[in-house]
C-alpha atoms as a PDB file:
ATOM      1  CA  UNK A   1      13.924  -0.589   2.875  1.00  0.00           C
ATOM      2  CA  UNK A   2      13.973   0.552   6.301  1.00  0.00           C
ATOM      3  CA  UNK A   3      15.359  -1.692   9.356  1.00  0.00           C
ATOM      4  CA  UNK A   4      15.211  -1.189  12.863  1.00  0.00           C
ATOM      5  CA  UNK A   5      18.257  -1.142  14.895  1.00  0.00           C
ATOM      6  CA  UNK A   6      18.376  -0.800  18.725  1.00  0.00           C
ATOM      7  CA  UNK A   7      16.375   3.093  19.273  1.00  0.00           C
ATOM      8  CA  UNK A   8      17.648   3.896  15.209  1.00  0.00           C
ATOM      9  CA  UNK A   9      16.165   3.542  11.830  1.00  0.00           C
ATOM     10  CA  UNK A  10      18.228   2.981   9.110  1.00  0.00           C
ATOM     11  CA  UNK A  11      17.565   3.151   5.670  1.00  0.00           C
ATOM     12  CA  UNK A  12      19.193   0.285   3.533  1.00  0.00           C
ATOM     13  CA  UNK A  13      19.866   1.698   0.041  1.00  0.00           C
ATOM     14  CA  UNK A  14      19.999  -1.070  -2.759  1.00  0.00           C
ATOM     15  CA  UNK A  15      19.109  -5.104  -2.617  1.00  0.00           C
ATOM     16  CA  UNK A  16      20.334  -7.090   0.253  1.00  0.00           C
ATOM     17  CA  UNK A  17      23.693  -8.470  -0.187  1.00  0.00           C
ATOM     18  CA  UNK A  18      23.508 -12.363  -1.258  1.00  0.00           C
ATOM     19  CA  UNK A  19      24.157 -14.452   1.433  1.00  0.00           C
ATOM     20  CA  UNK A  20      23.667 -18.107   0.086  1.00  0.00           C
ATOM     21  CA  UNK A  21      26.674 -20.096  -0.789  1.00  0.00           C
ATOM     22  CA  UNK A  22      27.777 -20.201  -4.074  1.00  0.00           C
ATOM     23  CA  UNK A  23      27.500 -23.994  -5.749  1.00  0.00           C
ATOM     24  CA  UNK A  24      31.143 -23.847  -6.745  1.00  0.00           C
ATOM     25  CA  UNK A  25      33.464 -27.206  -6.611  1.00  0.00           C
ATOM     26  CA  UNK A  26      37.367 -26.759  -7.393  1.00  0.00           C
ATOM     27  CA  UNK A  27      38.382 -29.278  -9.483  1.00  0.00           C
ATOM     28  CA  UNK A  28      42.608 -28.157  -9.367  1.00  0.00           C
ATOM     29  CA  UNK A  29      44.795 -26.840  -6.700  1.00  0.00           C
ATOM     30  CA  UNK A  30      45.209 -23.120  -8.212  1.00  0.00           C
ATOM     31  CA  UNK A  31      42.910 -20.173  -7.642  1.00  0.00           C
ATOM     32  CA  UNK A  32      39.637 -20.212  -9.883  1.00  0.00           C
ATOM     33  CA  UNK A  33      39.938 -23.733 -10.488  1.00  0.00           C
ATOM     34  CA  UNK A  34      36.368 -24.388 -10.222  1.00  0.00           C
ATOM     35  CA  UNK A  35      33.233 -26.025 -11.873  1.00  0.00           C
ATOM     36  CA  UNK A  36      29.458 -24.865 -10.918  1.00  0.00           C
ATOM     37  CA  UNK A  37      27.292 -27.906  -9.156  1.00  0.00           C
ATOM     38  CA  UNK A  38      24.493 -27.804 -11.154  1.00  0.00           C
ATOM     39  CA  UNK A  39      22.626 -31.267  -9.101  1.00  0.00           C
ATOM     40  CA  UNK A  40      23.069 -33.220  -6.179  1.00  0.00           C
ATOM     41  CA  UNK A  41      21.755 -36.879  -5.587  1.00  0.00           C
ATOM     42  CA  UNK A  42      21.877 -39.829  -3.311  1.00  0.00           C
ATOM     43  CA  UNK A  43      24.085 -38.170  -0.688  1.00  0.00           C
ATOM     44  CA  UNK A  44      25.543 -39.726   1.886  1.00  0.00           C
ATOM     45  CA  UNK A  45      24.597 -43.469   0.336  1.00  0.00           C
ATOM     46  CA  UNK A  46      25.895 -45.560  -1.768  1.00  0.00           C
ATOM     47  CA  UNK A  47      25.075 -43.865  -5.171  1.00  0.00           C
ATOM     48  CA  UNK A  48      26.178 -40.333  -4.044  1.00  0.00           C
ATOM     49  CA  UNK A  49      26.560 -37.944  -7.249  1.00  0.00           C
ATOM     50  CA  UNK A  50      26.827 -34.519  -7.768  1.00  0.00           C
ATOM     51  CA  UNK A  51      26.188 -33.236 -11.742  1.00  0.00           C
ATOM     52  CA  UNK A  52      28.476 -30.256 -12.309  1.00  0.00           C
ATOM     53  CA  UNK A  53      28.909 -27.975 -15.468  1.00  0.00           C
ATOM     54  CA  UNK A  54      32.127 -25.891 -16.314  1.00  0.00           C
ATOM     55  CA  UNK A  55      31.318 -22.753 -16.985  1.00  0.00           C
ATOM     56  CA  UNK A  56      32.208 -19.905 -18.620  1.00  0.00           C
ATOM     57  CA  UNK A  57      31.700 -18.125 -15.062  1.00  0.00           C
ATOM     58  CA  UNK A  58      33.935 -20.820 -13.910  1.00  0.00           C
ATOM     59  CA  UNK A  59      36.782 -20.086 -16.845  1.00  0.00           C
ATOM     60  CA  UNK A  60      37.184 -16.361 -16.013  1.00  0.00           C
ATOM     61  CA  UNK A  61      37.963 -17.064 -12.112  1.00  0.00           C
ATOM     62  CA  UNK A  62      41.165 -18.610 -13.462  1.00  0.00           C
ATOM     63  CA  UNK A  63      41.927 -16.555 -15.488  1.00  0.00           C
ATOM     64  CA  UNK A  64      41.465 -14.198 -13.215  1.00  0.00           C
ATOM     65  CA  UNK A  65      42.659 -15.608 -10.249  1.00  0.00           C
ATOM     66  CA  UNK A  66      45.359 -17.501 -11.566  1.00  0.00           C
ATOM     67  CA  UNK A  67      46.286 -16.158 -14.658  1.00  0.00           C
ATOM     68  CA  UNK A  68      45.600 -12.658 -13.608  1.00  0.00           C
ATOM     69  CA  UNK A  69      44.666 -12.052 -17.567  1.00  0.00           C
ATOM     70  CA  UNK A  70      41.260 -12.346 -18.638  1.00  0.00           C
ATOM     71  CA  UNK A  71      41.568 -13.220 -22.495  1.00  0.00           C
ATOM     72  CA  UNK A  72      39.143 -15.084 -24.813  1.00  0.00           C
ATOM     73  CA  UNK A  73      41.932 -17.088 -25.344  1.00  0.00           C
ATOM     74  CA  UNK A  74      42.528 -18.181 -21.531  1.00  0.00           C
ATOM     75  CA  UNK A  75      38.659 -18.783 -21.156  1.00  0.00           C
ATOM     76  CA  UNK A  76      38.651 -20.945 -24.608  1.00  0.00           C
ATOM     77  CA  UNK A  77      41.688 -23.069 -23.275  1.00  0.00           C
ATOM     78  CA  UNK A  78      40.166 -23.259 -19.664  1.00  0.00           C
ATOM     79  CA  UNK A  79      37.148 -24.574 -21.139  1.00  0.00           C
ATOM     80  CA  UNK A  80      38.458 -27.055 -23.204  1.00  0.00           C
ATOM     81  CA  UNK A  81      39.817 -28.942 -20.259  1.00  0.00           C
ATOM     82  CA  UNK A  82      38.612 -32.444 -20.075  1.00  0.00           C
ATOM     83  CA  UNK A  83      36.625 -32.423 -16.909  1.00  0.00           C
ATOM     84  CA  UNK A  84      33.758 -34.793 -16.217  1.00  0.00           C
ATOM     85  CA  UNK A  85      30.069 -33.976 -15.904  1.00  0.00           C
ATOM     86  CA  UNK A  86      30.169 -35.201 -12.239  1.00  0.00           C
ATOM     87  CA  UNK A  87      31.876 -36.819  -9.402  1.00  0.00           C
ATOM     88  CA  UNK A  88      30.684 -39.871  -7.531  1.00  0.00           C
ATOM     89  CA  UNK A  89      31.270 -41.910  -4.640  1.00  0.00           C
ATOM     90  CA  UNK A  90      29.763 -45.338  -2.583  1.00  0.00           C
ATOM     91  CA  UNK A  91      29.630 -43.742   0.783  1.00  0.00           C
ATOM     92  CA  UNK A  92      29.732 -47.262   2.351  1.00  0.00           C
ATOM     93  CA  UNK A  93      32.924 -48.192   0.970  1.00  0.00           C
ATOM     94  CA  UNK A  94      34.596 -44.788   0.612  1.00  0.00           C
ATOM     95  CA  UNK A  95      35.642 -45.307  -2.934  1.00  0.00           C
ATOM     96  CA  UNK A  96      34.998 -42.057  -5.022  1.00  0.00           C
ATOM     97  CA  UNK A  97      35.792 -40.783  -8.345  1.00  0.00           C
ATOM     98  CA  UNK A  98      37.020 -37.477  -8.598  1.00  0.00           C
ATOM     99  CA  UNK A  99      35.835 -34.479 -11.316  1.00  0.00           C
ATOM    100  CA  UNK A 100      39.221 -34.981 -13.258  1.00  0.00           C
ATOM    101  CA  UNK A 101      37.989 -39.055 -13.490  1.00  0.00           C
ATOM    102  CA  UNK A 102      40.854 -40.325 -10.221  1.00  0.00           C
ATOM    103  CA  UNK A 103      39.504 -43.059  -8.407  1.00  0.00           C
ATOM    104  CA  UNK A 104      40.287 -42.646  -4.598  1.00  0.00           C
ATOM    105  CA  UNK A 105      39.220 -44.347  -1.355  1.00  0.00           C
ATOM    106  CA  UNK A 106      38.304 -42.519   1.582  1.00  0.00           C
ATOM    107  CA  UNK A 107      39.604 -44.067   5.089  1.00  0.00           C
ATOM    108  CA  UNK A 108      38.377 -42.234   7.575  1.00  0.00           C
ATOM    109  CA  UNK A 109      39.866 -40.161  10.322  1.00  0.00           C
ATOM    110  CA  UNK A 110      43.639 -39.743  10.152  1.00  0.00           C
ATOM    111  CA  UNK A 111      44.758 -41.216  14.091  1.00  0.00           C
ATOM    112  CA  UNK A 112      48.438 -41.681  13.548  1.00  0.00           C
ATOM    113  CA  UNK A 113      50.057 -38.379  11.868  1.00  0.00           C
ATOM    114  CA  UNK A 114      53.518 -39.607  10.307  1.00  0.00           C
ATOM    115  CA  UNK A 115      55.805 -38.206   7.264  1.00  0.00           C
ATOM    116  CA  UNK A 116      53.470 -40.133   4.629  1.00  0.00           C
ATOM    117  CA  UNK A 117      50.228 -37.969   5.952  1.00  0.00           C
ATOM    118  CA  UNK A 118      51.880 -34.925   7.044  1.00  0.00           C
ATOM    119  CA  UNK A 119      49.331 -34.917   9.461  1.00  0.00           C
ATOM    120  CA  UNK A 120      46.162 -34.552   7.440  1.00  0.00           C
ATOM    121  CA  UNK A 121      42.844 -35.236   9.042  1.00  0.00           C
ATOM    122  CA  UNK A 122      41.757 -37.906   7.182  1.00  0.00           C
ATOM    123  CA  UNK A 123      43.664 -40.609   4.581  1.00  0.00           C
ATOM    124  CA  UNK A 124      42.103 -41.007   1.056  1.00  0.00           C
ATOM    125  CA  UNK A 125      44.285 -43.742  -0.566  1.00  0.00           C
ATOM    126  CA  UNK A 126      45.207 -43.858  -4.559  1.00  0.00           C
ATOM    127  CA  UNK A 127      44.226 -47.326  -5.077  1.00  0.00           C
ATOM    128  CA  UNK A 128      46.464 -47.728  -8.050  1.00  0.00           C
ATOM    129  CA  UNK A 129      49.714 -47.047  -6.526  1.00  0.00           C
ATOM    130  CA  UNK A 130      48.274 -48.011  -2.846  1.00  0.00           C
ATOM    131  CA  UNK A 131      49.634 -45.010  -1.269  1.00  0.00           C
ATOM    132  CA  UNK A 132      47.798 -42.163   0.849  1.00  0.00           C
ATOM    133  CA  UNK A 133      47.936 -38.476  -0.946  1.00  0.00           C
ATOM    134  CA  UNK A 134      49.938 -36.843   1.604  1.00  0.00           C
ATOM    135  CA  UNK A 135      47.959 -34.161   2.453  1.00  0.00           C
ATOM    136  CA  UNK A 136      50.165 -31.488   0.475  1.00  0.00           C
ATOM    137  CA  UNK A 137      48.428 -29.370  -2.245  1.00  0.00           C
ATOM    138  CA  UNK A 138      50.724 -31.049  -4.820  1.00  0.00           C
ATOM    139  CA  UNK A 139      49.043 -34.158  -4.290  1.00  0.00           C
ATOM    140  CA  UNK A 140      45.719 -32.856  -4.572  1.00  0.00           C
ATOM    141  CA  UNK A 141      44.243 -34.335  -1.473  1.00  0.00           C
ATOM    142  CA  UNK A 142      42.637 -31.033  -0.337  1.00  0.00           C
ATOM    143  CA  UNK A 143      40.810 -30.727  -3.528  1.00  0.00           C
ATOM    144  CA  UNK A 144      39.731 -34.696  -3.231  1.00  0.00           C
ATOM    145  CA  UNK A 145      38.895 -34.101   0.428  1.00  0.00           C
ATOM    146  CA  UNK A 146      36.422 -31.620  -0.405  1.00  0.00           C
ATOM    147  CA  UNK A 147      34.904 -33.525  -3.160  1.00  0.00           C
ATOM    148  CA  UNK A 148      34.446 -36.633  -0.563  1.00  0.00           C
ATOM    149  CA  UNK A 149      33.309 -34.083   1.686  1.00  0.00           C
ATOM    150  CA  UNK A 150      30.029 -32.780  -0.843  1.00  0.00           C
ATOM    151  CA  UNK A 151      29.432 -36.718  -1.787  1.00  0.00           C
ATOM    152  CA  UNK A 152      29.564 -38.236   1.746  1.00  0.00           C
ATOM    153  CA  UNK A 153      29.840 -35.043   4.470  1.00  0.00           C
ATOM    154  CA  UNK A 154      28.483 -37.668   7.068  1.00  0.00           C
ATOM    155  CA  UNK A 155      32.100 -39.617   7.241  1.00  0.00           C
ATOM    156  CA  UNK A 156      33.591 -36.155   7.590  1.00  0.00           C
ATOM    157  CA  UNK A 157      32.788 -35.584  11.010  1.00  0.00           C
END
C-alpha cells in the first residue's frame, strides 16, 4: 500500500493496524479480568442488556496479566468462574445487575465528596446493606461504574 504524506510517499508494509475497540468488559478488579460482549440491546432504556461470553481469549489475559503464568490449569480454573451470560440495568431507575449477579443502583453525579465516597464521580448504592461503594477498587465500584456506564452511558455525562 502506498500513502501520501506531505511532498513523500511511503510505502506501508503489512495490514493496517486495528483500530476498533475491542468488546471487552472486566468483570473483577485485577488485570485480565475480563469477559468478551458478544450483544448489546435496549441501551439507554429501561431494558438495557448487554450478552457477554467468557472466553478462553478472556482466561489467558489473567493469567497473563495477573497470574503472569499461562497454564491449562489457570485457564480451566478462570473459566470455571461463575459469571453470568449478561448484565442488565432499568436506565430510568438506575438499578443494575452486575456480570458477577450484584444488584446496584446508580445515583447520579457525586456533588458532595466526603470519607464514604472518597470523592468518586458518581454514587452507585448496594441496596442490601444501603451503603454507597466507596469508590476504592476493593469495593468494586470502578468495575460497576463501567458496567452502568455500557448499559446506560447517557446518565454518565
Amino acid at each position: 500500500m502506498t500513502k501520501s504524506i506531505g511532498a513523500y510517499k511511503a510505502i506501508i508494509l503489512g495490514e493496517a493496524p486495528d483500530t476498533t475497540p475491542k468488546d471487552k468488559v472486566y468483570y473483577g478488579t485485577r488485570a485480565g479480568m475480563q469477559v468478551s460482549v458478544v450483544s448489546r440491546s435496549g441501551i439507554d432504556t429501561a431494558k438495557a442488556i448487554v450478552r457477554v461470553e467468557h472466553r478462553r481469549e478472556d482466561a489467558v489475559a489473567f493469567c497473563r496479566d495477573y497470574v503472569q503464568n499461562v497454564t491449562d490449569k489457570c485457564i480451566q480454573d478462570e473459566l470455571a468462574i461463575d459469571l453470568k451470560d449478561n448484565f442488565s440495568g432499568d436506565c430510568k431507575t438506575g438499578r443494575f445487575t452486575t456480570i458477577t449477579g450484584q444488584t446496584l443502583v446508580f445515583f447520579g453525579k457525586n456533588t458532595v465528596a466526603n470519607a464514604e465516597t472518597m470523592g468518586n464521580d458518581f454514587i452507585i448504592v448496594d441496596p442490601d446493606t444501603n451503603q454507597p461503594l466507596d469508590g476504592s477498587m476493593a469495593s468494586g465500584y470502578p468495575v460497576a461504574a463501567d458496567q452502568f456506564k455500557q448499559l446506560c452511558p447517557s446518565r454518565m455525562r
